[in-house]
C-alpha atoms as a PDB file:
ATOM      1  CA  UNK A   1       3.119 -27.493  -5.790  1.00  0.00           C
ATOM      2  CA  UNK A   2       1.456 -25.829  -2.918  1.00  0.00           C
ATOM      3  CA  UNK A   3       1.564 -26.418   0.863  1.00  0.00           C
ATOM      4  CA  UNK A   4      -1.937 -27.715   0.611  1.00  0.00           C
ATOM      5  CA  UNK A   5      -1.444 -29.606  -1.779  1.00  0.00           C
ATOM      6  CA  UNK A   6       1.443 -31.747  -0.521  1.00  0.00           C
ATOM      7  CA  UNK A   7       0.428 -31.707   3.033  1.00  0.00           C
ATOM      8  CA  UNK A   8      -3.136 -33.786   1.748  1.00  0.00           C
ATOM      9  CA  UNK A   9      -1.093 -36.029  -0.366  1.00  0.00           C
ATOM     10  CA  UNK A  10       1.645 -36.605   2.395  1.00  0.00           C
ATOM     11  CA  UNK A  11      -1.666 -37.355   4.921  1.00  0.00           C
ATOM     12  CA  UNK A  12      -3.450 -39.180   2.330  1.00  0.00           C
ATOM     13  CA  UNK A  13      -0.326 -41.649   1.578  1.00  0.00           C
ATOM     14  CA  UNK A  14       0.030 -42.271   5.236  1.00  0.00           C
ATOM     15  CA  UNK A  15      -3.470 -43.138   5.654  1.00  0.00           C
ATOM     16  CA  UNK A  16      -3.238 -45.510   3.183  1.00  0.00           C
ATOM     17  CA  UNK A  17      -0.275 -46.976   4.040  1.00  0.00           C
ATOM     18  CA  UNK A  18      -1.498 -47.755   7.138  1.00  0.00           C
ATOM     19  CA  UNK A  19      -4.477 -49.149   6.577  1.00  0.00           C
ATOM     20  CA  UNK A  20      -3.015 -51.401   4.039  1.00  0.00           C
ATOM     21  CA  UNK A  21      -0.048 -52.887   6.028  1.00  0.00           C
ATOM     22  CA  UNK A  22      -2.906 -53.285   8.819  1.00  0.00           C
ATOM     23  CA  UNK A  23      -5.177 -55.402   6.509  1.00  0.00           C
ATOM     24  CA  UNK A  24      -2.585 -57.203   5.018  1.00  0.00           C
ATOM     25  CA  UNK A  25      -1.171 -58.396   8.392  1.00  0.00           C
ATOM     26  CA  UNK A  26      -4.413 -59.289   9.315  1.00  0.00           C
ATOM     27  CA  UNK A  27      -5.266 -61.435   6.435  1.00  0.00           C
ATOM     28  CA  UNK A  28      -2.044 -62.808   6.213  1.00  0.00           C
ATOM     29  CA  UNK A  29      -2.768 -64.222  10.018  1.00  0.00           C
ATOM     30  CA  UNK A  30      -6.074 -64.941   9.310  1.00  0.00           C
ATOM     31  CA  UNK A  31      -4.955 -67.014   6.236  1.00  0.00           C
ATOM     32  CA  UNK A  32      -2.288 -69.083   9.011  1.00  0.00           C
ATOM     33  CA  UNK A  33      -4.489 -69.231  12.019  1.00  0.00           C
ATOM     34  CA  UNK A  34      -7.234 -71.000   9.421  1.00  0.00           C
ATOM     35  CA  UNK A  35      -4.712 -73.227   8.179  1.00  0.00           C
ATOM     36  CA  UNK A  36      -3.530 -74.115  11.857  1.00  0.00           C
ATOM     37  CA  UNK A  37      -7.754 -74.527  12.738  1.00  0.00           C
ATOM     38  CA  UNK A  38      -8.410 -76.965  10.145  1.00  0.00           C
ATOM     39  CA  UNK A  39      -5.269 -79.104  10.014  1.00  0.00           C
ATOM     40  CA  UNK A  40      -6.119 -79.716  14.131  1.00  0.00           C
ATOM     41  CA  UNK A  41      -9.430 -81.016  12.936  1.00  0.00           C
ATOM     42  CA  UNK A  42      -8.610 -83.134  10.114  1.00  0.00           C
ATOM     43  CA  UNK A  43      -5.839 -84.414  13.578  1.00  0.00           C
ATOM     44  CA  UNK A  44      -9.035 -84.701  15.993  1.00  0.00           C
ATOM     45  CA  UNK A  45     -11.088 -86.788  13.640  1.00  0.00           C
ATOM     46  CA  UNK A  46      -8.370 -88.669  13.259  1.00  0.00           C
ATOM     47  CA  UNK A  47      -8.238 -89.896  16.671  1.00  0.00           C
ATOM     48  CA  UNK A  48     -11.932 -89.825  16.707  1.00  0.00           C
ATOM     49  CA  UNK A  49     -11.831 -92.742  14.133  1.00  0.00           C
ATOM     50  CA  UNK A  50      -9.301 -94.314  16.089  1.00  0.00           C
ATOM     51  CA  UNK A  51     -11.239 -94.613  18.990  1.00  0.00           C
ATOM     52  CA  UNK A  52     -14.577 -95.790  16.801  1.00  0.00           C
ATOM     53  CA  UNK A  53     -12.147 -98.476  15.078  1.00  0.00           C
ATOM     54  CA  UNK A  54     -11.105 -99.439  18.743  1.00  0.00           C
ATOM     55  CA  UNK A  55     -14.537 -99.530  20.213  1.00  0.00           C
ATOM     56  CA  UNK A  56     -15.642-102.601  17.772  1.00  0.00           C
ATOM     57  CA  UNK A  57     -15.708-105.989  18.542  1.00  0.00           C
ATOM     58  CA  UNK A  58     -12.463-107.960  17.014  1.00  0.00           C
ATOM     59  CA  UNK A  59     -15.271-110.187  14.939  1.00  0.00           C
ATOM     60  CA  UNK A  60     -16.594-106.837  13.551  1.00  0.00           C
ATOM     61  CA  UNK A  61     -13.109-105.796  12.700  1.00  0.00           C
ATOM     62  CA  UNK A  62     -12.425-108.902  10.796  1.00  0.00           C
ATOM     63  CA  UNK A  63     -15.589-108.981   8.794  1.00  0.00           C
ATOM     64  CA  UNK A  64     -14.753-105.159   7.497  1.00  0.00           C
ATOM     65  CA  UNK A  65     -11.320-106.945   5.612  1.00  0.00           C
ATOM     66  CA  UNK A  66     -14.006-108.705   3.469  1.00  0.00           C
ATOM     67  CA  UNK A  67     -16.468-105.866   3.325  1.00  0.00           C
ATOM     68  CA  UNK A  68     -15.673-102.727   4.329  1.00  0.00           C
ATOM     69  CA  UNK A  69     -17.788-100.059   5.542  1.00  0.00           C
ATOM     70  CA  UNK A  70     -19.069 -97.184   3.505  1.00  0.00           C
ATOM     71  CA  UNK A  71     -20.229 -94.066   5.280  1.00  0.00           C
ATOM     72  CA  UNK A  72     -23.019 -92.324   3.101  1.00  0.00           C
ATOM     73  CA  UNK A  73     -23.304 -89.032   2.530  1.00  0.00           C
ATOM     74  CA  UNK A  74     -26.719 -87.125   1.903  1.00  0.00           C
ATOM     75  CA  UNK A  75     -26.434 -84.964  -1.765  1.00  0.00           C
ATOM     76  CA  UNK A  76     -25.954 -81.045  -0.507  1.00  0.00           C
ATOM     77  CA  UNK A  77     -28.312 -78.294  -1.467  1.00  0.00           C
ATOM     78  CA  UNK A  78     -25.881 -75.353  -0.595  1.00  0.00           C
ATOM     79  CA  UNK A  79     -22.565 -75.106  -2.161  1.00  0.00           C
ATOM     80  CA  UNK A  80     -20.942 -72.254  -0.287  1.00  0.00           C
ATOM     81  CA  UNK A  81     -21.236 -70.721   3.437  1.00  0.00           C
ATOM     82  CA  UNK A  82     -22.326 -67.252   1.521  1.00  0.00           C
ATOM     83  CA  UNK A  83     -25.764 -68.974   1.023  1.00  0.00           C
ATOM     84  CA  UNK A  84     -28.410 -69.196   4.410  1.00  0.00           C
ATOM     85  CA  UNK A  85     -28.668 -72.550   4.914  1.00  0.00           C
ATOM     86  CA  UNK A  86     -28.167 -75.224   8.227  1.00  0.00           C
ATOM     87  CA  UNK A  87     -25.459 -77.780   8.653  1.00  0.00           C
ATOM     88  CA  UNK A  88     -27.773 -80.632   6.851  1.00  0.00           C
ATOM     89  CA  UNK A  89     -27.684 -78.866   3.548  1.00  0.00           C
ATOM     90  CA  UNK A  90     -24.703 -77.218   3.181  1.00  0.00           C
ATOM     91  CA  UNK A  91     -22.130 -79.471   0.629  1.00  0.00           C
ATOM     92  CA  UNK A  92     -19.061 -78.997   3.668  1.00  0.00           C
ATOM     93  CA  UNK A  93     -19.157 -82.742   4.528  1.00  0.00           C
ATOM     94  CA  UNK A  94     -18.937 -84.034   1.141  1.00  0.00           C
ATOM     95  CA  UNK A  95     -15.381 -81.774   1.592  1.00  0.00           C
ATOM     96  CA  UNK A  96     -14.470 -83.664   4.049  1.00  0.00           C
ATOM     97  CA  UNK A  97     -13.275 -87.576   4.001  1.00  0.00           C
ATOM     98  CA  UNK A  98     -11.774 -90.358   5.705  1.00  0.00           C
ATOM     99  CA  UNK A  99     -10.574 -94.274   4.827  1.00  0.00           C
ATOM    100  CA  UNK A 100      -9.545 -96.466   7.198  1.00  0.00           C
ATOM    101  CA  UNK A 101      -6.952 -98.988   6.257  1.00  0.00           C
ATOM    102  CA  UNK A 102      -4.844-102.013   6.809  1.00  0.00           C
ATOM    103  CA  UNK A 103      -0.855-101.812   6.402  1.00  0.00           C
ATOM    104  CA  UNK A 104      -1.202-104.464   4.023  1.00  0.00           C
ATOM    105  CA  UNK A 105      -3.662-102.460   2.040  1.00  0.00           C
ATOM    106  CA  UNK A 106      -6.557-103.892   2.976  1.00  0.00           C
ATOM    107  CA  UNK A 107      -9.315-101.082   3.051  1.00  0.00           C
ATOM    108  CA  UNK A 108     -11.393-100.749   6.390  1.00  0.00           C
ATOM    109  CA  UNK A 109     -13.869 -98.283   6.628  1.00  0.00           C
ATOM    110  CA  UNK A 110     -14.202 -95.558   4.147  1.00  0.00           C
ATOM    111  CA  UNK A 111     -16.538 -92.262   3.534  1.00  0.00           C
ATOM    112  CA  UNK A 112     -18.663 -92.247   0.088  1.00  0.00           C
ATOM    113  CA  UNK A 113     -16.715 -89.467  -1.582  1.00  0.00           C
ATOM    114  CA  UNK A 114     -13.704 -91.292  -1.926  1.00  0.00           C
ATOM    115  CA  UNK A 115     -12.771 -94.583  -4.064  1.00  0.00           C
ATOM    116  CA  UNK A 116     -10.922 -97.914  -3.073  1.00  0.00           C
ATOM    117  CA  UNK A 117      -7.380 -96.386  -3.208  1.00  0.00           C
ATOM    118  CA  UNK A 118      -5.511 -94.784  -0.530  1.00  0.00           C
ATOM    119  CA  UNK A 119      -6.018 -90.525  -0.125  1.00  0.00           C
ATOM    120  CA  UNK A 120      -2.274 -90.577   0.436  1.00  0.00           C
ATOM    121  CA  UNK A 121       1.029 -92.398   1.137  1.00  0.00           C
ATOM    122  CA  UNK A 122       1.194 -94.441   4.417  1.00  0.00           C
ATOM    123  CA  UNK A 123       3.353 -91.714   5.832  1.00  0.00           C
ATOM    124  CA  UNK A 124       2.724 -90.258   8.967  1.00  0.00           C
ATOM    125  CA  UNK A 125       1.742 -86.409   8.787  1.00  0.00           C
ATOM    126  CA  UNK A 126       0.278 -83.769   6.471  1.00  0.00           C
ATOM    127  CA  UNK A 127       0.128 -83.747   2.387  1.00  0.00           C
ATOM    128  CA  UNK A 128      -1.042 -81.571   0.000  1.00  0.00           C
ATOM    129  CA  UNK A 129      -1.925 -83.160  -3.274  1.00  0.00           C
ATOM    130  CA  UNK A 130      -4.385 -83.688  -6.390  1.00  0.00           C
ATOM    131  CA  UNK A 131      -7.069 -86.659  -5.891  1.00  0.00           C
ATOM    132  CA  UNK A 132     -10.240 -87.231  -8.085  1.00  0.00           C
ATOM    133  CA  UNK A 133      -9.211 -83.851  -9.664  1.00  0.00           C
ATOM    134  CA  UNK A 134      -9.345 -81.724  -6.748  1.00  0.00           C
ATOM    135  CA  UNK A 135      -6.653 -80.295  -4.169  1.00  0.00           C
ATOM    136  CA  UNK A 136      -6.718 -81.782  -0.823  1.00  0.00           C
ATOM    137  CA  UNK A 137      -4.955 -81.400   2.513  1.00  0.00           C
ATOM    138  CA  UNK A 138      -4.744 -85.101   4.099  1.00  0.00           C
ATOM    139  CA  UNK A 139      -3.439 -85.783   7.277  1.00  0.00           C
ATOM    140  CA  UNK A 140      -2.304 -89.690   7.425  1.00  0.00           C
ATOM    141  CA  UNK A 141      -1.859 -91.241  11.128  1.00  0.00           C
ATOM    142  CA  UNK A 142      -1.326 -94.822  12.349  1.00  0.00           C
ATOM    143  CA  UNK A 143      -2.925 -96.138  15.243  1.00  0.00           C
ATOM    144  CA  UNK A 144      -0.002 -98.232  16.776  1.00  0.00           C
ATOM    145  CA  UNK A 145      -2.529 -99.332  19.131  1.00  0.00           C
ATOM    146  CA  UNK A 146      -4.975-101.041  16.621  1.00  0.00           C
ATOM    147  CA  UNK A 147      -2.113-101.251  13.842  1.00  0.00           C
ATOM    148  CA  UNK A 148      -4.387 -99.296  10.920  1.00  0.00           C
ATOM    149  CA  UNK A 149      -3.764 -96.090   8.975  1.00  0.00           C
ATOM    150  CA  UNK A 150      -6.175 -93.251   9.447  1.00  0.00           C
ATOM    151  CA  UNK A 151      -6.100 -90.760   6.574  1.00  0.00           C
ATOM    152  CA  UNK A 152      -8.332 -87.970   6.950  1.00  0.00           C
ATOM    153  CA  UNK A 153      -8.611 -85.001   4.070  1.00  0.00           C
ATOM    154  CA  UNK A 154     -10.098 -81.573   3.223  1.00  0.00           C
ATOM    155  CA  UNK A 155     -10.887 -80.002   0.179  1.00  0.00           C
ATOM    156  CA  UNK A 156      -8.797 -76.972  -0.470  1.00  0.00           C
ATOM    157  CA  UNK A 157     -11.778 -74.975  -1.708  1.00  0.00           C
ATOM    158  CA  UNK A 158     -12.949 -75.361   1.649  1.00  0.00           C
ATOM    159  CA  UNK A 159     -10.189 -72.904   3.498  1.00  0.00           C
ATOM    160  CA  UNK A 160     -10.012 -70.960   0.329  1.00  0.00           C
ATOM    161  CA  UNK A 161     -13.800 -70.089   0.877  1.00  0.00           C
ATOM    162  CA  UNK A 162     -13.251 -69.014   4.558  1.00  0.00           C
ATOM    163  CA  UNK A 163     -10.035 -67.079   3.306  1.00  0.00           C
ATOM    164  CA  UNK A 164     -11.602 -64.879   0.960  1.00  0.00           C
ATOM    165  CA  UNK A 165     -14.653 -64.172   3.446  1.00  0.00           C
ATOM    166  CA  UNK A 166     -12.389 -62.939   6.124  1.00  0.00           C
ATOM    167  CA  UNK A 167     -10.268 -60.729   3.244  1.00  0.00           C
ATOM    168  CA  UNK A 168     -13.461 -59.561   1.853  1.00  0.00           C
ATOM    169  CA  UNK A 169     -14.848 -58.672   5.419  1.00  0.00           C
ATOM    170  CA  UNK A 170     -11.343 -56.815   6.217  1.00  0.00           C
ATOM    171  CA  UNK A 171     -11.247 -54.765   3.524  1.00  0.00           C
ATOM    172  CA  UNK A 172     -15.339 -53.650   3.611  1.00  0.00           C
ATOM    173  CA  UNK A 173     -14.622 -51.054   7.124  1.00  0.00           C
ATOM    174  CA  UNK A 174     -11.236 -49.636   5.237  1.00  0.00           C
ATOM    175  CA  UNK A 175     -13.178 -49.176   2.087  1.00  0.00           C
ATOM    176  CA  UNK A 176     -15.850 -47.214   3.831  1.00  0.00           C
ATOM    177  CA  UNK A 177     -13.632 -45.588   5.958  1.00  0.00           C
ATOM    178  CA  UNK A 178     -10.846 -44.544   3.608  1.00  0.00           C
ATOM    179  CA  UNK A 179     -13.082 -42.183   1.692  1.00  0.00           C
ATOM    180  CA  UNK A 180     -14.334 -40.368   4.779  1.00  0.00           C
ATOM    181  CA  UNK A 181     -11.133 -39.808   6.102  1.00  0.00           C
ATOM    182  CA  UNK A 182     -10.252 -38.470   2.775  1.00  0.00           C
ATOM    183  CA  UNK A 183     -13.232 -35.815   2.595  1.00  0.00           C
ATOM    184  CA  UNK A 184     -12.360 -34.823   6.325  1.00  0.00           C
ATOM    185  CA  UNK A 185      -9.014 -34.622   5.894  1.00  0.00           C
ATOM    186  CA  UNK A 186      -9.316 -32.010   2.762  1.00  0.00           C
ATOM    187  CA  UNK A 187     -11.797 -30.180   4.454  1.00  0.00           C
ATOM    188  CA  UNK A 188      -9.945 -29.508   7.592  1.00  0.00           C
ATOM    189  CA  UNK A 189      -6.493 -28.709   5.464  1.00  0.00           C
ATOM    190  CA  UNK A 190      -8.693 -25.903   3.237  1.00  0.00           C
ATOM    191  CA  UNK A 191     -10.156 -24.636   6.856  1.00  0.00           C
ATOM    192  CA  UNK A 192      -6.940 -24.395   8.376  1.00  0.00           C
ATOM    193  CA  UNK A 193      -4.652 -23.313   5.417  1.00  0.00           C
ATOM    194  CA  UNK A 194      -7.036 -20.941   4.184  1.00  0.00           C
ATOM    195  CA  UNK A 195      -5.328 -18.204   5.835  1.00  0.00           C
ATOM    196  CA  UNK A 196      -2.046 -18.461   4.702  1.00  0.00           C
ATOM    197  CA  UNK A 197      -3.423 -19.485   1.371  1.00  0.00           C
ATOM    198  CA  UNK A 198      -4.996 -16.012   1.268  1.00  0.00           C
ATOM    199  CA  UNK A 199      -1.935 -14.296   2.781  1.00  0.00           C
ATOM    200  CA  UNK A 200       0.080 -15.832  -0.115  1.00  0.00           C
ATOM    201  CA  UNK A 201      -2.342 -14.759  -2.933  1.00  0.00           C
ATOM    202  CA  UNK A 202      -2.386 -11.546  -1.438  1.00  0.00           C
ATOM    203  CA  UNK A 203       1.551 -11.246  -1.168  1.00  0.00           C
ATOM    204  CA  UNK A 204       1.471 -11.730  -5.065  1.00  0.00           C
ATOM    205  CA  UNK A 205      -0.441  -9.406  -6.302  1.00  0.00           C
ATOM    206  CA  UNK A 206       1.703  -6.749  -4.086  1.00  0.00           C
ATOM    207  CA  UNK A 207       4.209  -3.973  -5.595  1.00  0.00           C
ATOM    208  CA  UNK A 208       7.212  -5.753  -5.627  1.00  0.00           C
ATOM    209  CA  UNK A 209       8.514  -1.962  -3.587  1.00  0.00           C
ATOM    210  CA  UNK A 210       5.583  -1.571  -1.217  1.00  0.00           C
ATOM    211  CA  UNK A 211       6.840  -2.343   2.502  1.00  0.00           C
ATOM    212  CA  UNK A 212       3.504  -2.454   4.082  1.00  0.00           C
ATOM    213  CA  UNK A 213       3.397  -4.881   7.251  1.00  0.00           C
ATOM    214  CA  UNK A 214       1.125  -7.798   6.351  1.00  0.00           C
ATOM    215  CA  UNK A 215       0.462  -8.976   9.713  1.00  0.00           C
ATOM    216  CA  UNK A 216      -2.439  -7.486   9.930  1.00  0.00           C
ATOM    217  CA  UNK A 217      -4.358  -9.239   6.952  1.00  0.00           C
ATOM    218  CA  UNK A 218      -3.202 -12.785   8.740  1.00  0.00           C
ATOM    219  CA  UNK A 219      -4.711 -11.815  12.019  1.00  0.00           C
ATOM    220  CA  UNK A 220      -8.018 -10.644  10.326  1.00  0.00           C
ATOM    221  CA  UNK A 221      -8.254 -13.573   8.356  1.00  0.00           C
ATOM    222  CA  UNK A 222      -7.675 -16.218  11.539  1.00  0.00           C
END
């Protein structure tokens, strides 16, 4: 194998060494820092509820154990952030839901995309598990103040979708980058080496017995 040779690959392996370890780090942090984001929110609507819940009347409170009230939810025209669209058609808030409930299981208050049972346990904290055939992360909280349970969720597709957007977007600069590094990185080792490439070639076609210096032919040639 020639000097060339091995000095591209060594270059070529560090390159892309580098740049992987950097964009798996970063995806890997992007992937926790999303996860952190959205479990805060599903948190902070939680206590959003619980001050809405709070805010009504003890009569209106009583009259939603008898009939309890159903938040509608407009049908979405956009499935996925890739696709232009505003907040009013994109299909995120039928992602997102919320109940509202008695300890005794008496349902409250409750968002359209969900059915008369409870999202999760009456556990305080975070779950991950299957309802109406999907994945959700649900946060469940109890007001001690108004003695409900809160349960908030988010459809896993949701943070998957944001996920792979932020790996995709990582990964477009090293693609484009990668390559040119590459051609630069060749080019420069032919310019450089080329003198002791030719040195060598010449060195081989020599008389094994002639003593000639050879300094000269390196000087000429850099």
């Amino acid at each position: 194998m020639s000097l060339r040779v091995l000095m591209m690959g060594v270059m070529l392996l560090g390159i892309s060494l580098s740049i992987g370890i950097s964009s798996w780090l970063s995806t890997h942090d992007s992937h926790r820092q999303i996860e952190e984001l959205f479990d805060a929110q599903m948190l902070q609507s939680a206590k959003i509820l619980e001050m809405f819940y709070g805010a009504q009347p003890p009569e209106h409170r009583q009259a939603l154990i008898d009939h309890p009230l159903l938040l509608q939810i407009k049908p979405a025209k956009v499935e996925t952030f890739d696709e232009d669209a505003n907040a009013e058609q994109l299909a995120y808030e039928q992602k997102l839901a919320f109940q509202i409930w008695k300890p005794d299981g008496h349902l409250l208050v409750r968002s359209a995309n969900t059915a008369e049972d409870p999202m999760a346990e009456f556990v305080v904290g975070y779950h991950r598990k299957m309802y109406q055939g999907r994945l959700w992360h649900i946060y469940s909280y109890y007001s001690q103040r108004d003695s409900v349970w809160i349960i908030t969720g988010q459809r896993d597709d949701v943070r998957k979708e944001l996920v792979d957007q932020i790996i995709g977007n990582s990964l477009i600069a090293p693609a484009i980058v990668f390559p040119l590094v590459a051609l630069l990185m060749i080019f420069l080792s032919y310019l450089l080496l080329e003198p002791l490439q030719t040195l060598a070639d010449k060195l081989k076609r020599r008389d094994p017995g002639d003593l000639t210096p050879c300094i000269c032919v390196c000087r000429q040639n850099w």
